[in-house]
Structures are given as structure tokens and as C-alpha cells.
N, C-alpha and C. Protein backbone atom coordinates (compact mmCIF):
# COMPACT_ATOMS: atom_id res chain seq x y z
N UNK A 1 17.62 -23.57 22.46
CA UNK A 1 16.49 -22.70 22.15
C UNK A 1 17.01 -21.42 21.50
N UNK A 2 16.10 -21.08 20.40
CA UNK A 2 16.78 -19.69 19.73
C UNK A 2 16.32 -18.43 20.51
N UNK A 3 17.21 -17.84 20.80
CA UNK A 3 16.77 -16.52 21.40
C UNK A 3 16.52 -15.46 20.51
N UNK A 4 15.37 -14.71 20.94
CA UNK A 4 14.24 -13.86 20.19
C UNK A 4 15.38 -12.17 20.41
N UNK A 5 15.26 -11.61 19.20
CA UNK A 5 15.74 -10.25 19.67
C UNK A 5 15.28 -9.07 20.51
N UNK A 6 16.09 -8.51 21.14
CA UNK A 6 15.17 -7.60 21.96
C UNK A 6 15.46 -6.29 22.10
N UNK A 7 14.51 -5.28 22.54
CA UNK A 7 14.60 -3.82 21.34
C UNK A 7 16.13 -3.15 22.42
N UNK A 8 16.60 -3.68 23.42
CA UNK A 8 18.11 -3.20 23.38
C UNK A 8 19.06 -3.74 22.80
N UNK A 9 19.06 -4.40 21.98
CA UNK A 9 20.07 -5.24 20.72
C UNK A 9 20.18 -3.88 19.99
N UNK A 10 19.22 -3.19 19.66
CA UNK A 10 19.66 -1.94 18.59
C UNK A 10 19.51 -0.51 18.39
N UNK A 11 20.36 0.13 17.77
CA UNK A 11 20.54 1.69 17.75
C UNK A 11 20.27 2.04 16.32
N UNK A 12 19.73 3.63 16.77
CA UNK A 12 20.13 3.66 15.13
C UNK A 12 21.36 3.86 14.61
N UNK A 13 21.27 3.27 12.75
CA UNK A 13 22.80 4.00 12.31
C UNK A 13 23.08 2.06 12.07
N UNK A 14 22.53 0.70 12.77
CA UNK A 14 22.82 -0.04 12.53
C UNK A 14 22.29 -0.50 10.81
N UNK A 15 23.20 -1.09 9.65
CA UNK A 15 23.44 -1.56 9.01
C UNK A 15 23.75 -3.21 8.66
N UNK A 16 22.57 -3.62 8.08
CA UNK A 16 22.63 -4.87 7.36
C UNK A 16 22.33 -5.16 6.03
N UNK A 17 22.80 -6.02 5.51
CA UNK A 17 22.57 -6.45 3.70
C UNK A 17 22.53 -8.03 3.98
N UNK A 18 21.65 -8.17 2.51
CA UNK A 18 21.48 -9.70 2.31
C UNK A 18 21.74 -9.22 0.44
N UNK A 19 22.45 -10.52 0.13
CA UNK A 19 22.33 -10.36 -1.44
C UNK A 19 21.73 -11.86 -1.97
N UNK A 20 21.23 -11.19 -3.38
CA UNK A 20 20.70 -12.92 -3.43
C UNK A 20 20.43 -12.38 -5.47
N UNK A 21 20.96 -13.63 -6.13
CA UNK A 21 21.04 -13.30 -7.33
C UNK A 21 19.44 -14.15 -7.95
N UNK A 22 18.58 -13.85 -8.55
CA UNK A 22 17.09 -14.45 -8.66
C UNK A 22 17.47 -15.07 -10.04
N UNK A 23 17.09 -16.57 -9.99
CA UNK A 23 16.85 -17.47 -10.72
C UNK A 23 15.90 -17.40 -11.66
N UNK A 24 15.99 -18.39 -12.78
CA UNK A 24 14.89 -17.96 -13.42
C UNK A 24 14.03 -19.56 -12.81
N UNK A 25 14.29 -20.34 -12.09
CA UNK A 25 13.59 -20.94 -11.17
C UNK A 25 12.88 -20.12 -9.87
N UNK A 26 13.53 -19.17 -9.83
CA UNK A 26 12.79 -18.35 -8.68
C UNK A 26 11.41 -17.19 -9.28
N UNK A 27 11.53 -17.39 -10.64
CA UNK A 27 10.44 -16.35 -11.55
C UNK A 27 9.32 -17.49 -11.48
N UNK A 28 9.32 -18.37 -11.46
CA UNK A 28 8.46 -19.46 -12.11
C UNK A 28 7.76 -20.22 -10.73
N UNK A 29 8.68 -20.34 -9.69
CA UNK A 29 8.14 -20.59 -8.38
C UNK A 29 7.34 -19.27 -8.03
N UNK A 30 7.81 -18.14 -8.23
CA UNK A 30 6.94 -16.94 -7.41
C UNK A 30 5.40 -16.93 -8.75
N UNK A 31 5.84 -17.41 -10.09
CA UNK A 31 4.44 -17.10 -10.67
C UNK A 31 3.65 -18.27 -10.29
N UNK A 32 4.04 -19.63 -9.73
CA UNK A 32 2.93 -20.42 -9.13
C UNK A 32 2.73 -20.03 -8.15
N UNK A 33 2.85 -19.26 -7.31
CA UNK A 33 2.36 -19.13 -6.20
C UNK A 33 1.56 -18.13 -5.91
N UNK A 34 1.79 -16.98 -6.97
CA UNK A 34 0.89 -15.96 -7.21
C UNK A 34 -0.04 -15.61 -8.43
N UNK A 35 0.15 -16.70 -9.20
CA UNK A 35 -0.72 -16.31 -10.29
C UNK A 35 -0.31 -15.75 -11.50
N UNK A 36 0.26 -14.77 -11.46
CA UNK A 36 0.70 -13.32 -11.88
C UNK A 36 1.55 -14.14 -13.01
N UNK A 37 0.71 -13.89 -14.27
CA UNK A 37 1.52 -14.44 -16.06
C UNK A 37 1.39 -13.57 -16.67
N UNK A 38 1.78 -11.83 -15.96
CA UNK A 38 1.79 -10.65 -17.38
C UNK A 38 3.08 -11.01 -18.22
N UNK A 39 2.40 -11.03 -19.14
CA UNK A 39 3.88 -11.27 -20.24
C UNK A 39 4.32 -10.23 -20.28
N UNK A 40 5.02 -9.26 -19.20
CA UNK A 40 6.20 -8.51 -19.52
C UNK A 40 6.96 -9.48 -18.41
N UNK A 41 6.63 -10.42 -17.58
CA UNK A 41 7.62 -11.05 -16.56
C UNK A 41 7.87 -12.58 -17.25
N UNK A 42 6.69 -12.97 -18.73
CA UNK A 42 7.03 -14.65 -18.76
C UNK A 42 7.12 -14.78 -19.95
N UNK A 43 7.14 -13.48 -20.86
CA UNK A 43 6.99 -13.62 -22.70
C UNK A 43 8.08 -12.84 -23.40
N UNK A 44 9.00 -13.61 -24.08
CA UNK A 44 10.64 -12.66 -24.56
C UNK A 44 9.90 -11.99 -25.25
N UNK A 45 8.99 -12.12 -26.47
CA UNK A 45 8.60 -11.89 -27.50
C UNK A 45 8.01 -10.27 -26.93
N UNK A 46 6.96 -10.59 -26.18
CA UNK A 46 5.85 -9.73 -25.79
C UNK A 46 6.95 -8.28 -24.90
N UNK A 47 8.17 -8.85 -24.24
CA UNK A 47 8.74 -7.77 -23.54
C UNK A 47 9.97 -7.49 -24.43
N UNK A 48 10.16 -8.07 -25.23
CA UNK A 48 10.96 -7.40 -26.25
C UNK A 48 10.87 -5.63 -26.63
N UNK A 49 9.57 -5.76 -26.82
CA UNK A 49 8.88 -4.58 -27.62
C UNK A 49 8.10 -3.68 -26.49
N UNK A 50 8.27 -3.62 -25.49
CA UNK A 50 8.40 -2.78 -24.24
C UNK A 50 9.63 -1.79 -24.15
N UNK A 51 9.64 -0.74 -23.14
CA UNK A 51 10.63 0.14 -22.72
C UNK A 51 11.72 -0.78 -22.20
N UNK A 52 11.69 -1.98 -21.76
CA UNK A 52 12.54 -2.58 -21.13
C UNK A 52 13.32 -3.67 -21.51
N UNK A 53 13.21 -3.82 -23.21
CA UNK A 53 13.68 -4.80 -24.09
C UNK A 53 14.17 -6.50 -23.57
N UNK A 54 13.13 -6.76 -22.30
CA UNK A 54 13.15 -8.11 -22.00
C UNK A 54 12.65 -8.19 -20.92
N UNK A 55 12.38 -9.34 -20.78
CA UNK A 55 11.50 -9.73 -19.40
C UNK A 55 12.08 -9.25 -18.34
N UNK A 56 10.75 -8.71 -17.28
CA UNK A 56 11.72 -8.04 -16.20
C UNK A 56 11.10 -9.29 -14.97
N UNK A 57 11.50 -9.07 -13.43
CA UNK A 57 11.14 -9.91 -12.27
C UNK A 57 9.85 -9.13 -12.14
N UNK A 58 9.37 -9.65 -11.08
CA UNK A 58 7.82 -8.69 -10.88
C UNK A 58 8.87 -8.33 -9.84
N UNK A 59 8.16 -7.05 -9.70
CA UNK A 59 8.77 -5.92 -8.46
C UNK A 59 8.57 -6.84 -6.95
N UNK A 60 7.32 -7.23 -6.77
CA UNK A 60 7.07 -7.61 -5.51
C UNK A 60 8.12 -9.06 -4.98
N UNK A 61 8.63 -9.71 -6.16
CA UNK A 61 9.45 -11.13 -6.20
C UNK A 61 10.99 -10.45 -5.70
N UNK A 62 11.31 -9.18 -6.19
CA UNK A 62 12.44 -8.67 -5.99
C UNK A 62 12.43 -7.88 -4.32
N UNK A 63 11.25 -7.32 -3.72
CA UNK A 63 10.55 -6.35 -3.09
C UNK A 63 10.78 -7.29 -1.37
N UNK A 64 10.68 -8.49 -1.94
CA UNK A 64 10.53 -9.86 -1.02
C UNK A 64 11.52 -10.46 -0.44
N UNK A 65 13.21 -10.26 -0.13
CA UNK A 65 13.77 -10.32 0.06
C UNK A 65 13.74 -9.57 1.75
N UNK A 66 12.75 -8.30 1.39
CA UNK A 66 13.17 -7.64 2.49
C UNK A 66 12.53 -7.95 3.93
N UNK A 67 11.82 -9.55 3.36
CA UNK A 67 11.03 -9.98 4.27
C UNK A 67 12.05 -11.57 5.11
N UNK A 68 13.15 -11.41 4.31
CA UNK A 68 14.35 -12.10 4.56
C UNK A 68 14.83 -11.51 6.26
N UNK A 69 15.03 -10.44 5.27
CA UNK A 69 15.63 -9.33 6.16
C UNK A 69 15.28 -9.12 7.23
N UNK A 70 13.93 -8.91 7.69
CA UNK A 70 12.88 -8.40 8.65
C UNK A 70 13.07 -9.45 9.71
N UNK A 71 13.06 -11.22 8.97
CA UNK A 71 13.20 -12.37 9.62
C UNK A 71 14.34 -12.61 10.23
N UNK A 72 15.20 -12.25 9.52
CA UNK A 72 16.24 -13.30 10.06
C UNK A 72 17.35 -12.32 10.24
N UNK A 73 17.64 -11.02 10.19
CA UNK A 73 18.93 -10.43 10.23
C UNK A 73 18.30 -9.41 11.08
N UNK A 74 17.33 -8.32 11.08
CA UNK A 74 17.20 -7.06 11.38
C UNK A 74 15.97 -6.73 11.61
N UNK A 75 14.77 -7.21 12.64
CA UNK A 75 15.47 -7.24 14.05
C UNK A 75 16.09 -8.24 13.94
N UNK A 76 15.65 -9.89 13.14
CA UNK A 76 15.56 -11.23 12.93
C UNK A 76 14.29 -11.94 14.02
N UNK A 77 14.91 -12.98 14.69
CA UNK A 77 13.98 -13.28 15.48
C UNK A 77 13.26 -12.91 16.46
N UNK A 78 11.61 -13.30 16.34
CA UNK A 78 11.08 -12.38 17.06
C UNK A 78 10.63 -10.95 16.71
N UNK A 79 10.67 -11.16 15.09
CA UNK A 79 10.26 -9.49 14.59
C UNK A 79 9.11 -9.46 13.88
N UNK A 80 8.26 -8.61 14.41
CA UNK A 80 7.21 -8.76 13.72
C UNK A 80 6.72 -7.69 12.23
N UNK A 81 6.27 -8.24 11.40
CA UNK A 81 6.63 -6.95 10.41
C UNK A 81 5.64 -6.26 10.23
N UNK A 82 5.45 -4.97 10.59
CA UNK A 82 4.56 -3.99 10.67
C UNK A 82 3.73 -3.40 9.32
N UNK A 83 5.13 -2.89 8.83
CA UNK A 83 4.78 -2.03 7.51
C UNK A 83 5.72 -1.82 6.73
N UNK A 84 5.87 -1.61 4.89
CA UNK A 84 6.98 -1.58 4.55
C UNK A 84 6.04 -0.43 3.00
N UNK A 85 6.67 0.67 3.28
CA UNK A 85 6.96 1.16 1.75
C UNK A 85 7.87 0.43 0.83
N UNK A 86 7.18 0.99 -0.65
CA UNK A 86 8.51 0.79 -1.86
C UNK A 86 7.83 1.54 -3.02
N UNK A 87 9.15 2.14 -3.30
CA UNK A 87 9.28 2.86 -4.58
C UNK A 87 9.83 1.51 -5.66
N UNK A 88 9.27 1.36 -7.01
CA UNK A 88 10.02 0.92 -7.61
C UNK A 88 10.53 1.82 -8.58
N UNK A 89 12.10 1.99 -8.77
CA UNK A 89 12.78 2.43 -9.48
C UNK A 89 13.49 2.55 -10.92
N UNK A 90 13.86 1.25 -10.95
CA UNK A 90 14.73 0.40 -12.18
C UNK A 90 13.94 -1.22 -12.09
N UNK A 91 13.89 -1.91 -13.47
CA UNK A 91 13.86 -3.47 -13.06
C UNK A 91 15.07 -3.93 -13.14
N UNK A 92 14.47 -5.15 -12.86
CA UNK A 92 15.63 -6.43 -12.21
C UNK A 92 15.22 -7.59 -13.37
N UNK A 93 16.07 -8.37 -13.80
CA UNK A 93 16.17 -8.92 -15.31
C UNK A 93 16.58 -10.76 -14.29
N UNK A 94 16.13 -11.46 -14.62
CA UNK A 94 16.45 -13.31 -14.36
C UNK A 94 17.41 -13.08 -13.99
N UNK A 95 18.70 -13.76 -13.44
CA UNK A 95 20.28 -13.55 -13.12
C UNK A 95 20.90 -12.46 -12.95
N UNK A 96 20.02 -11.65 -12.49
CA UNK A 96 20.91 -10.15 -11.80
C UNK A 96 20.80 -10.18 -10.38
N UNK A 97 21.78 -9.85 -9.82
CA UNK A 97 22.03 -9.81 -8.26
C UNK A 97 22.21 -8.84 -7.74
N UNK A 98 21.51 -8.67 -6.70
CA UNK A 98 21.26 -7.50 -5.80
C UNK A 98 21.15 -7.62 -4.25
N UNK A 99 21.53 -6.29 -3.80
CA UNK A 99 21.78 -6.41 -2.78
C UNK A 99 21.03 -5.59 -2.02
N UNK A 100 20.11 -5.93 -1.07
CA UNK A 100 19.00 -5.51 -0.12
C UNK A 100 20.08 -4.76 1.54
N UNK A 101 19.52 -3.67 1.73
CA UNK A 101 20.07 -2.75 2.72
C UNK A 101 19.39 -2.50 3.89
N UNK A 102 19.03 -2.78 5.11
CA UNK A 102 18.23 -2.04 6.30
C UNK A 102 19.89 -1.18 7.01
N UNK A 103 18.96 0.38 7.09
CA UNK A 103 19.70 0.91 7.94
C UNK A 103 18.73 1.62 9.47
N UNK A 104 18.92 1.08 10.98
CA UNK A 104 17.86 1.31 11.30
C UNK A 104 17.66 3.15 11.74
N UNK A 105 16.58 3.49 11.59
CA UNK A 105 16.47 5.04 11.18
C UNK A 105 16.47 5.28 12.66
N UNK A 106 15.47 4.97 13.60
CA UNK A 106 15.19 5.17 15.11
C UNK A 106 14.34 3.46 15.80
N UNK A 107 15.00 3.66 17.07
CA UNK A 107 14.23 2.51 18.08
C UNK A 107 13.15 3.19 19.05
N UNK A 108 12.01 2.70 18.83
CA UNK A 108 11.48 3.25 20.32
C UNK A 108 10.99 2.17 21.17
N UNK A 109 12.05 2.37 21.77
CA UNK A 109 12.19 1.27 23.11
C UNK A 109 10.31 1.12 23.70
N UNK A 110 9.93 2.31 23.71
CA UNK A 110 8.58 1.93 24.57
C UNK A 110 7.81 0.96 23.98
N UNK A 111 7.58 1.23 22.49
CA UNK A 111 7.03 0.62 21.52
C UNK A 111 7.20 -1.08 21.37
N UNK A 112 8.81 -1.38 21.47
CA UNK A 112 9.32 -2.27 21.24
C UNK A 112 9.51 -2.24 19.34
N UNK A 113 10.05 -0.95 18.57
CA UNK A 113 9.76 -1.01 17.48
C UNK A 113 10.46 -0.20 16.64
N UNK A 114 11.12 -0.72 14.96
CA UNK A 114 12.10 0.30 14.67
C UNK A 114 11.68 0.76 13.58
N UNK A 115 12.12 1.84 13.17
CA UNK A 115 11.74 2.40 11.59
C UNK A 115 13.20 1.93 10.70
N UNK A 116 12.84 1.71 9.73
CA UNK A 116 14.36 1.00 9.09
C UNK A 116 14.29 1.63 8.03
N UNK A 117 15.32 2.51 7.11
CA UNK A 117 15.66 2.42 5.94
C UNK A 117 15.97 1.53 5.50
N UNK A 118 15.31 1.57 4.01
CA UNK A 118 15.54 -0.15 3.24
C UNK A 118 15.26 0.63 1.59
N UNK A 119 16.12 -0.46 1.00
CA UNK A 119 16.54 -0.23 -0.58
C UNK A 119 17.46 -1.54 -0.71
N UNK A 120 17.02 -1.75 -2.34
CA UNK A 120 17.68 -2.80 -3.13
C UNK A 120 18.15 -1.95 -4.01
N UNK A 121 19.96 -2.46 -4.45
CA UNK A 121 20.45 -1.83 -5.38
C UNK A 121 21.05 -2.86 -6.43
N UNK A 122 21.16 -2.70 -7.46
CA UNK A 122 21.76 -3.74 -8.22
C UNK A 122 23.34 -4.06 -8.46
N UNK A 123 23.83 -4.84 -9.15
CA UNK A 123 25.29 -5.16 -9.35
C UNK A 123 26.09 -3.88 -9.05
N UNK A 124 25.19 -2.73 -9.96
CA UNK A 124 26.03 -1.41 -10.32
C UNK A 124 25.82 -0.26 -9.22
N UNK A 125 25.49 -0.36 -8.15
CA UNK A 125 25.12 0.21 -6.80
C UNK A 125 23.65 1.04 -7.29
N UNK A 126 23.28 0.70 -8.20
CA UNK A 126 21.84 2.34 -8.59
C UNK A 126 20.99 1.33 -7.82
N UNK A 127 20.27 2.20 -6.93
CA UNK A 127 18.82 1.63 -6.18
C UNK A 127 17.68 1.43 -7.43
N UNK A 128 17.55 0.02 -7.03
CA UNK A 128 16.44 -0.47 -7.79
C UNK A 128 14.68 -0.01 -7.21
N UNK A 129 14.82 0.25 -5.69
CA UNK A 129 13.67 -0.42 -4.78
C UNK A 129 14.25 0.72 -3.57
N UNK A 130 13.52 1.40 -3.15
CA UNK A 130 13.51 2.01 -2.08
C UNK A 130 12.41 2.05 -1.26
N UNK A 131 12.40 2.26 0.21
CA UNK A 131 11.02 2.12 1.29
C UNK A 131 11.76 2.44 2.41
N UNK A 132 10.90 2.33 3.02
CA UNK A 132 11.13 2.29 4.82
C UNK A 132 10.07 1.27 5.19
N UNK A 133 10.73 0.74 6.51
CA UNK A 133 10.14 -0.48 7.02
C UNK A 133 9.59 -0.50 8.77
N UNK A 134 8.96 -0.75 9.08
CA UNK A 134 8.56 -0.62 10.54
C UNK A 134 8.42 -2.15 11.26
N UNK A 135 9.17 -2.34 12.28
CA UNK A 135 9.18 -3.75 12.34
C UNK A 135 9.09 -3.33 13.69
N UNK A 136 8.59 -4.42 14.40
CA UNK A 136 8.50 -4.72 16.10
C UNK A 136 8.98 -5.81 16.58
N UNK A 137 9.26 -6.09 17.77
CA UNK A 137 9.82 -7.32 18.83
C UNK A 137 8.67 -7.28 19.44
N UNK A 138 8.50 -9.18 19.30
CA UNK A 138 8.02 -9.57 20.87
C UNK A 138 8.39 -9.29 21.88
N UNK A 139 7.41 -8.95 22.85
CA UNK A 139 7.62 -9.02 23.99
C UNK A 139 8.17 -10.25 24.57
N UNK A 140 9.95 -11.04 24.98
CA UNK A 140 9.68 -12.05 25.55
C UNK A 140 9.25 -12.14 26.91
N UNK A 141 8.25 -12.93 27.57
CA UNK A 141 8.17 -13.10 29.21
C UNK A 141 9.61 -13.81 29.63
């Protein structure tokens, strides 16, 4: 049986990363699933001639990782996800890899619940994606 995390597993000051480089199979799965065909994320032509001289990811496909995070690393299991800011900063281009950050800010034990610094930065360390995140534990009986 997997055991669920529980809010004395963590302090603040704890640090985790997930990296994950986005496919251009992963652009095309996230636009069936959401709809979303602005041709600055599915048209060379059309994002050519933008500020950003090529197709960028949609923010939220890049933004989504941190729901990786929430799951499975920090709290991981047993976390429920509350709330998450984001700034978007820079885009993120098909085959660029980045690396997603929770640092946790404070626990409040009563709550069962943490505030997390969170940011995605790219190959070149510049934050793409910045927020804070509020996540909770089950209560286990």
C-alpha cells in the first residue's frame, strides 16, 4: 500500500525539481484535449511574424508540470492542490527543457497545508513561469 504524505514529512526551505523537455507530440496532445488552435502555438507562418519569431507552447501546457509536482514529489501523495499563481515570463519553444522548482515557503501543521514557491526556468536558468502554490494533505485515519 502507498503511503500518503503527512504534514510532519516537511519544513520549510525544502527543495524539489522535476525537468521534462516538451515534445512537439506533447503540443498536439495538450491541443486535443483543450481545444486551443491559436496559431501563435500551431502556425510557423502565422508566429513567424510575431514578437516571438516561432511557435511558442501555450503557457498553461508548460504551467502543468507543476501539477506533476504537487502529485507526486511535493507534498506527492495525498496532496491536495489548493491554489497556484503564475506569472508568465519568457516562452517555451517545442524541444526546450525546463526545469520546474517547489521550494516550501511555510507548513501549517494545523491546517495540514503548505505555501510553496514555484517557478519554471529554462535550459539557461532565466525563469520562464513564476507562482506560489498552496497544497494540503489528507488527513490519514
Amino acid at each position: 500500500m502507498t503511503r500518503s504524505a503527512c504534514i510532519d514529512d516537511f519544513e520549510a526551505g525544502q527543495h524539489v525539481t522535476f525537468t521534462k523537455t516538451f515534445a512537439e507530440d506533447d503540443l498536439r496532445r495538450f491541443i486535443e484535449i483543450t481545444g486551443d488552435v491559436n496559431p501563435l502555438h500551431v502556425d510557423d507562418d502565422f508566429a513567424a511574424d510575431t514578437p516571438f519569431g516561432r511557435r511558442v507552447l501555450h503557457g498553461m501546457l508548460t504551467a502543468s508540470i507543476f501539477s506533476t509536482m504537487v502529485g507526486m514529489l511535493l507534498p506527492g501523495t495525498g496532496a491536495i492542490y489548493r491554489s497556484q499563481t503564475l506569472t508568465f515570463l519568457l516562452p517555451v519553444h517545442v524541444g526546450e527543457t525546463v526545469t520546474a522548482h517547489f521550494v516550501v515557503r511555510s507548513v501549517d501543521r494545523a491546517k495540514h497545508r503548505l505555501e510553496i514557491d514555484a517557478w519554471i526556468e529554462n535550459a539557461s536558468g532565466a525563469h520562464v513561469i513564476e507562482g506560489t502554490c498552496e497544497a494540503g494533505l489528507l488527513r490519514v485515519r
